[in-house]
N, C-alpha and C. Protein backbone atom coordinates (compact mmCIF):
# COMPACT_ATOMS: atom_id res chain seq x y z
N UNK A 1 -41.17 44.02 33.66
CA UNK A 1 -42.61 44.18 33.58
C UNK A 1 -43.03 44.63 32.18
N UNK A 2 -42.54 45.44 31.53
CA UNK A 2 -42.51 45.57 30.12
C UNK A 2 -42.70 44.69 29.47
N UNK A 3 -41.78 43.34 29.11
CA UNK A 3 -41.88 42.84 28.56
C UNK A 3 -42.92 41.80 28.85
N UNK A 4 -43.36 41.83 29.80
CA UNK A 4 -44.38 41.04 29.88
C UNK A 4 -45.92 41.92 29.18
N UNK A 5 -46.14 42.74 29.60
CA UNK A 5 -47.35 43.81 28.73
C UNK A 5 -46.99 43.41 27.15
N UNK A 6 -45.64 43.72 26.79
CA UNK A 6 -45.97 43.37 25.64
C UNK A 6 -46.82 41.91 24.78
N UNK A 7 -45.36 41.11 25.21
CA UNK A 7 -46.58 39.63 25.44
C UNK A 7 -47.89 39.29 25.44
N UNK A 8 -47.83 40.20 26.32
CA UNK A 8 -49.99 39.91 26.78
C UNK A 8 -50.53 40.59 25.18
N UNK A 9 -49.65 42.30 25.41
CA UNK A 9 -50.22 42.63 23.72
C UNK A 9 -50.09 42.22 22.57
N UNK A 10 -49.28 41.33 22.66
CA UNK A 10 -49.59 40.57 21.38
C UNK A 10 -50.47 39.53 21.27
N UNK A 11 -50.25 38.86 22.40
CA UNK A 11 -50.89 38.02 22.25
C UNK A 11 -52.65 37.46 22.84
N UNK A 12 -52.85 38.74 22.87
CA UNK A 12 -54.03 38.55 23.56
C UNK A 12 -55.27 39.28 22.81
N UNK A 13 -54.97 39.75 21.25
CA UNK A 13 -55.61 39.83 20.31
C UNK A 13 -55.87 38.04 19.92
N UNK A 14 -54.95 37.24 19.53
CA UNK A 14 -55.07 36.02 19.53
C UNK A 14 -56.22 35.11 20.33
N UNK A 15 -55.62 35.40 21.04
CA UNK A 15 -56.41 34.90 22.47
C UNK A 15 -58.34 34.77 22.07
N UNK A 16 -58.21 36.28 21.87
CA UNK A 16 -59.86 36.95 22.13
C UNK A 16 -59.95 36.21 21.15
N UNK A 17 -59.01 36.34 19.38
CA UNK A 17 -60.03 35.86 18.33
C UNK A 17 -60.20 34.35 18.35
N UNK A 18 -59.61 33.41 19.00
CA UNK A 18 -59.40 31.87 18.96
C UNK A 18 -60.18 31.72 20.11
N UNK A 19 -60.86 31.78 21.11
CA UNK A 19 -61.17 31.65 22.00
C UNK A 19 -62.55 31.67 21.21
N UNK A 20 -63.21 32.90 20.43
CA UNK A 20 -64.62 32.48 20.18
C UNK A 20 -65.44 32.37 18.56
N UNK A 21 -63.50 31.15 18.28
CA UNK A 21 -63.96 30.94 16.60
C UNK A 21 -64.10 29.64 17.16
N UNK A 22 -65.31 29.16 16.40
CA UNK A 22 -65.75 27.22 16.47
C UNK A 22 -65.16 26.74 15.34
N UNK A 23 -65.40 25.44 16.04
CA UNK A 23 -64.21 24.42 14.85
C UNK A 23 -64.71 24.78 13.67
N UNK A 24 -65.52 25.28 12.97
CA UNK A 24 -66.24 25.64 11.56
C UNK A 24 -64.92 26.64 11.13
N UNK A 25 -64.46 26.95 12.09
CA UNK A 25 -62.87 28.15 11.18
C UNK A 25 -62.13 27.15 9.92
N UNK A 26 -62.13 25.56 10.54
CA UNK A 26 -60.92 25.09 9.72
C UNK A 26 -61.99 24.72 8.27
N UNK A 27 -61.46 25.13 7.10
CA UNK A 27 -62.19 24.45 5.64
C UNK A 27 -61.77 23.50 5.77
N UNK A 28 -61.03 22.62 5.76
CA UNK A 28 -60.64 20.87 5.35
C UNK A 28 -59.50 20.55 6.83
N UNK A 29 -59.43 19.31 6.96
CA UNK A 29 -58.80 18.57 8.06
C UNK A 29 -57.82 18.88 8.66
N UNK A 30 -57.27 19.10 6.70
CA UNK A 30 -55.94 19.81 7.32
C UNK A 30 -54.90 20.78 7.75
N UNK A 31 -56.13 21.87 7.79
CA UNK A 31 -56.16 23.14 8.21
C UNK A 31 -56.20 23.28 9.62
N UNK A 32 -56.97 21.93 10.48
CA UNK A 32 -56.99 22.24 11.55
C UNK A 32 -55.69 21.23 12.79
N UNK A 33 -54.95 19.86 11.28
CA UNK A 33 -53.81 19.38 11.54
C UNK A 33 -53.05 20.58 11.44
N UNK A 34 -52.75 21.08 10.79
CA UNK A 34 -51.68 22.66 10.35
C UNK A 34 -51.55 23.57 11.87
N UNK A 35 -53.06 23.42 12.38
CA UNK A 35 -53.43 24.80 13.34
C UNK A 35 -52.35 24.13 14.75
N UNK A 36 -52.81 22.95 15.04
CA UNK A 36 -53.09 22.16 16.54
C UNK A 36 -51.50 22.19 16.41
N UNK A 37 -50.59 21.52 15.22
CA UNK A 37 -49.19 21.46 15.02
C UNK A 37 -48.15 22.76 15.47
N UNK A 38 -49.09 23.71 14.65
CA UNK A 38 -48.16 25.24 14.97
C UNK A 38 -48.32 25.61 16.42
N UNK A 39 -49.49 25.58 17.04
CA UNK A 39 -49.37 25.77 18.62
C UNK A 39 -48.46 24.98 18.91
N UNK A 40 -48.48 23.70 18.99
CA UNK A 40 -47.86 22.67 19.94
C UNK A 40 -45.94 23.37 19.44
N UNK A 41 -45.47 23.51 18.19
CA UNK A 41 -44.48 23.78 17.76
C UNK A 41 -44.06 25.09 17.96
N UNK A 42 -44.96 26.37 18.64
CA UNK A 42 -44.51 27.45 19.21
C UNK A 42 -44.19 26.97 20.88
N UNK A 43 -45.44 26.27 21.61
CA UNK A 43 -45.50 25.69 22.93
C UNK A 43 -44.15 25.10 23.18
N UNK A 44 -43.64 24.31 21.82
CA UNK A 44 -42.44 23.40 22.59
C UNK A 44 -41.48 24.26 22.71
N UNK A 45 -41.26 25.09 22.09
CA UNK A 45 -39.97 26.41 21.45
C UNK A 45 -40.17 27.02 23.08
N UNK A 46 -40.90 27.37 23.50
CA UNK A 46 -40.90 28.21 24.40
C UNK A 46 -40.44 27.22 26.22
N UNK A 47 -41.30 26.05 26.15
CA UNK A 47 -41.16 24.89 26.49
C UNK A 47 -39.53 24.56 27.02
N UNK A 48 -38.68 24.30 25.72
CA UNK A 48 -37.84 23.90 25.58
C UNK A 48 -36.49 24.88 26.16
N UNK A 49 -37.49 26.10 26.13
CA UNK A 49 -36.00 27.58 26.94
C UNK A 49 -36.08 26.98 28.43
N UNK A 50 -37.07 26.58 28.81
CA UNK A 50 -37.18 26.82 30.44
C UNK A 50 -36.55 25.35 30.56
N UNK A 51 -36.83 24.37 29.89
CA UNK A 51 -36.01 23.12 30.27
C UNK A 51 -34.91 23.17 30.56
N UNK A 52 -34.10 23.97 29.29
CA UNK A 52 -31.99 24.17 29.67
C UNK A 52 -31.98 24.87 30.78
N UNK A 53 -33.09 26.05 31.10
CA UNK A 53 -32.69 26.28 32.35
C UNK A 53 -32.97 25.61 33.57
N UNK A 54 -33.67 24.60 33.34
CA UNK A 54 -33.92 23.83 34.46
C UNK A 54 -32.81 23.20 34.49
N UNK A 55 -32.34 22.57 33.28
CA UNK A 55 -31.58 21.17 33.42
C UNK A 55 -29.76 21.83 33.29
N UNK A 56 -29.95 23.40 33.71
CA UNK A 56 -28.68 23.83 34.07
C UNK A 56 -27.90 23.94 32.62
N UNK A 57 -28.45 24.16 31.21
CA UNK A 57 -27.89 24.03 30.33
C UNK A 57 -27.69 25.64 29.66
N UNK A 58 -28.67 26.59 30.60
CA UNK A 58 -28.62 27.80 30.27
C UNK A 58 -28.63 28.58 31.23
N UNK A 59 -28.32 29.87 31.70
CA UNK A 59 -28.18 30.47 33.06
C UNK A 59 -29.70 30.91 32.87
N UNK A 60 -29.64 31.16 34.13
CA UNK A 60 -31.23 31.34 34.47
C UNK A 60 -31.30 32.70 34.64
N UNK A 61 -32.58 33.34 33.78
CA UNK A 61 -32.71 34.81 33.41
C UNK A 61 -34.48 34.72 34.06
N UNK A 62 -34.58 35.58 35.13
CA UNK A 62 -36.45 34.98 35.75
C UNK A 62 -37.06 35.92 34.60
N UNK A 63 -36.51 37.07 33.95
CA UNK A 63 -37.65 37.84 33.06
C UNK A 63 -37.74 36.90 31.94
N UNK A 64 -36.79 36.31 31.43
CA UNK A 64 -37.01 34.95 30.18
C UNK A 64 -37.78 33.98 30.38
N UNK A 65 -37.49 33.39 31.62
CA UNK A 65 -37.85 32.32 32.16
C UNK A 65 -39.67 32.54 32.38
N UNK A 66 -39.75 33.73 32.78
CA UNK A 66 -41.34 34.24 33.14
C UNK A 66 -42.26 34.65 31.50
N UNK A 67 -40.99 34.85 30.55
CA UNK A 67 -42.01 35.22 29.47
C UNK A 67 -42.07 34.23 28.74
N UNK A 68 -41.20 32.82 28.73
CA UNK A 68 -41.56 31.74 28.32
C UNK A 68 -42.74 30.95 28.89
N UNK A 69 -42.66 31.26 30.10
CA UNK A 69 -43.48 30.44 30.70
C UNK A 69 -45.04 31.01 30.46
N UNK A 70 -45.06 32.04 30.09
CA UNK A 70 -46.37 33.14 29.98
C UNK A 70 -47.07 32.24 29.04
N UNK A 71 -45.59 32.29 28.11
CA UNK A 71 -46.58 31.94 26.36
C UNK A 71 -46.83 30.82 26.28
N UNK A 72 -46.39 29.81 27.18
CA UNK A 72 -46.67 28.13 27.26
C UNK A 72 -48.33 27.80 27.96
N UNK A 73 -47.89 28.92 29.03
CA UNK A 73 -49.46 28.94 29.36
C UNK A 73 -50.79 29.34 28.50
N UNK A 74 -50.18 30.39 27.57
CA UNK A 74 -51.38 30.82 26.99
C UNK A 74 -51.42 30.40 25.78
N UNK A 75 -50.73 29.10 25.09
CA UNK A 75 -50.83 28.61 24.17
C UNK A 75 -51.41 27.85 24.12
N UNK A 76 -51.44 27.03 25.55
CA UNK A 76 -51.95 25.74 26.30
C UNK A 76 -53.58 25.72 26.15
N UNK A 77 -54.08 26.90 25.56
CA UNK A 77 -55.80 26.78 25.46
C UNK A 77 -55.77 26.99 23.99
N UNK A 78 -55.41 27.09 23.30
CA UNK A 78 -55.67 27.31 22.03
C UNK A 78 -55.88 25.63 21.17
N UNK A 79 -55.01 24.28 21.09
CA UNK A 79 -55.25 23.92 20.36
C UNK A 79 -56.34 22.92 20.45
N UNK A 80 -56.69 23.04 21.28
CA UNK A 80 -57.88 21.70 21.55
C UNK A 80 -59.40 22.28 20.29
N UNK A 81 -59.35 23.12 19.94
CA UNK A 81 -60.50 23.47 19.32
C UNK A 81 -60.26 22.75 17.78
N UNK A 82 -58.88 22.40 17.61
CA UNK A 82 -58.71 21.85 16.48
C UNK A 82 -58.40 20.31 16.28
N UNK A 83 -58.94 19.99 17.74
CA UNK A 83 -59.56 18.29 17.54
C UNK A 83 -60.77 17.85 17.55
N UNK A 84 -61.71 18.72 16.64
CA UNK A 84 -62.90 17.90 16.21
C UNK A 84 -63.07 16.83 15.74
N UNK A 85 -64.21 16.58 15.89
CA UNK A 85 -64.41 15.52 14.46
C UNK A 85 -64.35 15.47 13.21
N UNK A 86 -63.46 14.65 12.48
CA UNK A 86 -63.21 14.33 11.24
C UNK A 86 -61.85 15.63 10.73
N UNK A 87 -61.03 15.57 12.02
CA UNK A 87 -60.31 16.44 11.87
C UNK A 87 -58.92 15.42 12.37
N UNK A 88 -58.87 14.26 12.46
CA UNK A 88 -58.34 12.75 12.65
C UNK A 88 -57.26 12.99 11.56
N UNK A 89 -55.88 12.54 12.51
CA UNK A 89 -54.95 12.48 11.98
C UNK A 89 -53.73 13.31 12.24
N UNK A 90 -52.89 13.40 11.14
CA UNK A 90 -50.93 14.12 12.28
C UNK A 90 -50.48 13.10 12.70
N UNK A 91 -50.18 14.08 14.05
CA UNK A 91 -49.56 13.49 14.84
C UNK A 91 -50.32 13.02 15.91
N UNK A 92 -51.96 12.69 15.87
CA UNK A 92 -52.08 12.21 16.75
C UNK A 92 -53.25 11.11 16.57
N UNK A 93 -52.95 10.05 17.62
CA UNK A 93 -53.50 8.44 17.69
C UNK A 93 -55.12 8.60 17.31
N UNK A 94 -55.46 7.86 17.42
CA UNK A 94 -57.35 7.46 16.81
C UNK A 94 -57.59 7.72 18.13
N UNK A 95 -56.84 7.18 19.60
CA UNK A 95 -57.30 7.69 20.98
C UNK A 95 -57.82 9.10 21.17
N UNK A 96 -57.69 9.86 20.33
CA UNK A 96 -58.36 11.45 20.65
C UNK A 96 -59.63 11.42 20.63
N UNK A 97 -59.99 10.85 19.49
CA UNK A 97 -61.03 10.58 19.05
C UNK A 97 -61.84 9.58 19.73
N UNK A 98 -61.25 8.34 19.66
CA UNK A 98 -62.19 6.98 20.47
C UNK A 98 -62.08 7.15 21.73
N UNK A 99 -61.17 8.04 22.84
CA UNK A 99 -60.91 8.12 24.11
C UNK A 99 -61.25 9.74 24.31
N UNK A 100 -61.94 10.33 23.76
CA UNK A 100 -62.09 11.70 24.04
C UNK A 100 -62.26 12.64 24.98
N UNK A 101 -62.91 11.54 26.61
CA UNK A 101 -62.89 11.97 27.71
C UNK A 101 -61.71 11.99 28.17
N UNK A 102 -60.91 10.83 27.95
CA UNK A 102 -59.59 10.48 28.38
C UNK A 102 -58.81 11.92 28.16
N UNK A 103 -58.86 11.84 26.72
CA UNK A 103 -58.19 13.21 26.29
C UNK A 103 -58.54 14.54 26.56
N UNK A 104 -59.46 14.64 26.50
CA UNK A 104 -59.65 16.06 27.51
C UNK A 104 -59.41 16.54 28.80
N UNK A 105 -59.22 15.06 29.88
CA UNK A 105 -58.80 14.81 31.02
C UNK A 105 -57.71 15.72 31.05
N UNK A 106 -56.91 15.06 29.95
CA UNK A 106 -55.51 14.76 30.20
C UNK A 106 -54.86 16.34 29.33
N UNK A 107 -55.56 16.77 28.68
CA UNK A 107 -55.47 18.42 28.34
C UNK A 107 -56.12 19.20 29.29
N UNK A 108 -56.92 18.84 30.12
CA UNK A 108 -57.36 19.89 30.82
C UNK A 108 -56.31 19.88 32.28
N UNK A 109 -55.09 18.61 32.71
CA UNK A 109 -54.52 18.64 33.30
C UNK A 109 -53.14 19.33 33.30
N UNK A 110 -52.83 19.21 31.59
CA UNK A 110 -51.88 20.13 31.00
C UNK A 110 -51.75 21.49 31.60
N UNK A 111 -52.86 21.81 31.20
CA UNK A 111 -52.86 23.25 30.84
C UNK A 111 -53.35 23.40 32.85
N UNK A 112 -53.31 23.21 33.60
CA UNK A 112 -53.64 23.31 35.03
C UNK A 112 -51.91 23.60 35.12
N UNK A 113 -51.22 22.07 34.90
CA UNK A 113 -50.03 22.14 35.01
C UNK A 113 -48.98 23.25 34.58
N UNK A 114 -49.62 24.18 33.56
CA UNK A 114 -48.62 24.93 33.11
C UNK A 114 -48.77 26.17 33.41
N UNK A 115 -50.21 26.66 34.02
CA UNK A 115 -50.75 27.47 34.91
C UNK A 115 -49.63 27.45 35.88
N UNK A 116 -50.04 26.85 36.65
CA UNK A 116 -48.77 26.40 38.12
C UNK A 116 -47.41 26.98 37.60
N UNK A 117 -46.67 26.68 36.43
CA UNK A 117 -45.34 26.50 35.83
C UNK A 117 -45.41 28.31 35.65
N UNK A 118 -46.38 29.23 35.37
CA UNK A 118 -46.14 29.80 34.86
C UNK A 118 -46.21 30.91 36.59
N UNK A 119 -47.01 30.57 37.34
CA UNK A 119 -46.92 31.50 38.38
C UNK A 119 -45.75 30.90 38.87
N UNK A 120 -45.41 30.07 39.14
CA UNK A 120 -43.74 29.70 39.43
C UNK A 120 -42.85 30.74 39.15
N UNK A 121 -43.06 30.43 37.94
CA UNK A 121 -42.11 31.46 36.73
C UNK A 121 -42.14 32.70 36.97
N UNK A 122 -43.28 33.55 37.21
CA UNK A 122 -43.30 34.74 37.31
C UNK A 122 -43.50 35.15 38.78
N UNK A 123 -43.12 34.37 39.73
CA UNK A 123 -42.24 34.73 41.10
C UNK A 123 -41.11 34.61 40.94
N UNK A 124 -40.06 34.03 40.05
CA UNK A 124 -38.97 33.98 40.09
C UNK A 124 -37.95 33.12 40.92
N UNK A 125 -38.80 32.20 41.64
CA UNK A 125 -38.33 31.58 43.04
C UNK A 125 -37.78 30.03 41.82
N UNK A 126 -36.56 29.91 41.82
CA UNK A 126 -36.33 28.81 41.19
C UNK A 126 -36.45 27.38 41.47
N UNK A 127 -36.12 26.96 42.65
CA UNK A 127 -36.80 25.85 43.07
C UNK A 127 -38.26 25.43 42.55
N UNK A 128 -39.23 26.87 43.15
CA UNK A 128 -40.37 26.73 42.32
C UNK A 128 -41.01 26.03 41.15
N UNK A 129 -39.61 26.71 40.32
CA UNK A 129 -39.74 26.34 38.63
C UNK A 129 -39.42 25.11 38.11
N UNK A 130 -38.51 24.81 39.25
CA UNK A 130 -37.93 22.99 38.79
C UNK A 130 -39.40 22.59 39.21
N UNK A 131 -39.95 22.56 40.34
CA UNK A 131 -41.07 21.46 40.25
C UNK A 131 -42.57 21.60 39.44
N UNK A 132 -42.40 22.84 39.32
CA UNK A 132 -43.90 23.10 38.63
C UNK A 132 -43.34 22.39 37.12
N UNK A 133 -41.96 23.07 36.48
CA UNK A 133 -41.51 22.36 35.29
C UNK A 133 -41.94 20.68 35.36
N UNK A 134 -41.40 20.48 36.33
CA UNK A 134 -41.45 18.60 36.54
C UNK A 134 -42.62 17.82 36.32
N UNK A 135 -43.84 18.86 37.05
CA UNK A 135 -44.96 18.27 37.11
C UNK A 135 -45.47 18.96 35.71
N UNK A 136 -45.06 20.01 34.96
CA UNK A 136 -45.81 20.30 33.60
C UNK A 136 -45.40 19.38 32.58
N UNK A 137 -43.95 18.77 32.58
CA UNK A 137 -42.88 17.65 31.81
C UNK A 137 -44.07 16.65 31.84
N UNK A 138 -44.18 16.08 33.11
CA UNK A 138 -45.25 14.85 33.07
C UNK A 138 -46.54 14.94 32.52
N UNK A 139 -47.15 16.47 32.83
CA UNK A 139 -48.64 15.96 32.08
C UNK A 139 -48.01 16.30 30.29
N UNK A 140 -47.38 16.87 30.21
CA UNK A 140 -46.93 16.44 28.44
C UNK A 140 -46.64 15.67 27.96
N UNK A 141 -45.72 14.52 29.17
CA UNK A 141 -45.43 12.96 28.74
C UNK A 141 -46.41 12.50 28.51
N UNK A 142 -47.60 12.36 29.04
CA UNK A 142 -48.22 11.35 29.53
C UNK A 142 -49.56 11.63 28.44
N UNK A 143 -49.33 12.95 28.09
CA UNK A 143 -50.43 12.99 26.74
C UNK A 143 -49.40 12.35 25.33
N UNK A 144 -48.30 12.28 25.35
CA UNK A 144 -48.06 12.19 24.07
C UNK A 144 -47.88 10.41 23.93
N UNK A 145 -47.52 10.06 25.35
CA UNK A 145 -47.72 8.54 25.55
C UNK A 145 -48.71 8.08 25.02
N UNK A 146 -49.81 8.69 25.44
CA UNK A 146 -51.48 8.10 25.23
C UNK A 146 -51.94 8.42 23.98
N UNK A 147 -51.65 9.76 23.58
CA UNK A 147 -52.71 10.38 22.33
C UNK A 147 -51.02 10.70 21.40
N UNK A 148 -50.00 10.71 20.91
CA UNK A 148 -49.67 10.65 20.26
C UNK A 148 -48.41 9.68 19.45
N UNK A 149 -48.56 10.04 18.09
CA UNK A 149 -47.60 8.89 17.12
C UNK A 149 -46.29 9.17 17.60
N UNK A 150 -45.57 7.94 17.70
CA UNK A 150 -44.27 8.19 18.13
C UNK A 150 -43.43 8.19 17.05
């Protein structure tokens, strides 16, 4: 339980200040390519612990497993603020942009999905975690299928 308070305390100064800065934070494009990249590249890091333990490649620890899953969740709202307009480009397709409902769909299903993954996680019930993982795996496929460069 500790280590979860901490977590929250760190990261929930973050939280408050990204939650009610508007896209006007980024000066040039690629400040807000830089921003959307570093989430997604902390998201996968954290992402990527709970996979070996899914896929049996790491023993399964539920306080790890629950504080990975914490930070996947609460990373999961942060980068969408840095796909404005004229903020085009990275790693991701012109579809963000020309399909934008599409894409918000399909981020707002993410982050549902990793919700789920993360109360999984922090019951500890492993079965749990394989399927909430399974179904969070897919809405990540299925955005990077659509909205990103391969």
């Amino acid at each position: 339980m500790k280590l979860k308070h901490i977590v929250l305390a760190v990261l929930a100064p973050t939280l408050l200040v990204s939650a009610g800065v508007a896209f006007a934070q980024f000066k040039k494009p690629e400040d807000a390519i830089k921003y959307r990249q570093s989430v997604y590249t902390v998201m996968a890091n954290s992402f990527g612990k709970i996979s070996a333990v899914v896929k049996g490649e790491a023993p399964f620890n539920k306080d790890d497993v629950a504080k990975n899953a914490a930070v996947v969740a609460t990373l999961s709202t942060l980068p969408w603020q840095a796909f404005g307009p004229g903020t085009e480009g990275g790693n991701a397709l012109p579809a963000v942009w020309s399909d934008n409902a599409k894409f918000k769909a399909a981020s707002e299903k993410m982050q549902l999905a990793v919700v789920n993954l993360n109360t999984a996680a922090q019951s500890g019930d492993q079965e749990a975690i394989k399927k909430a993982f399974a179904a969070a795996g897919a809405t990540c496929k299925g955005c990077h299928d659509d909205f990103k460069k391969k």
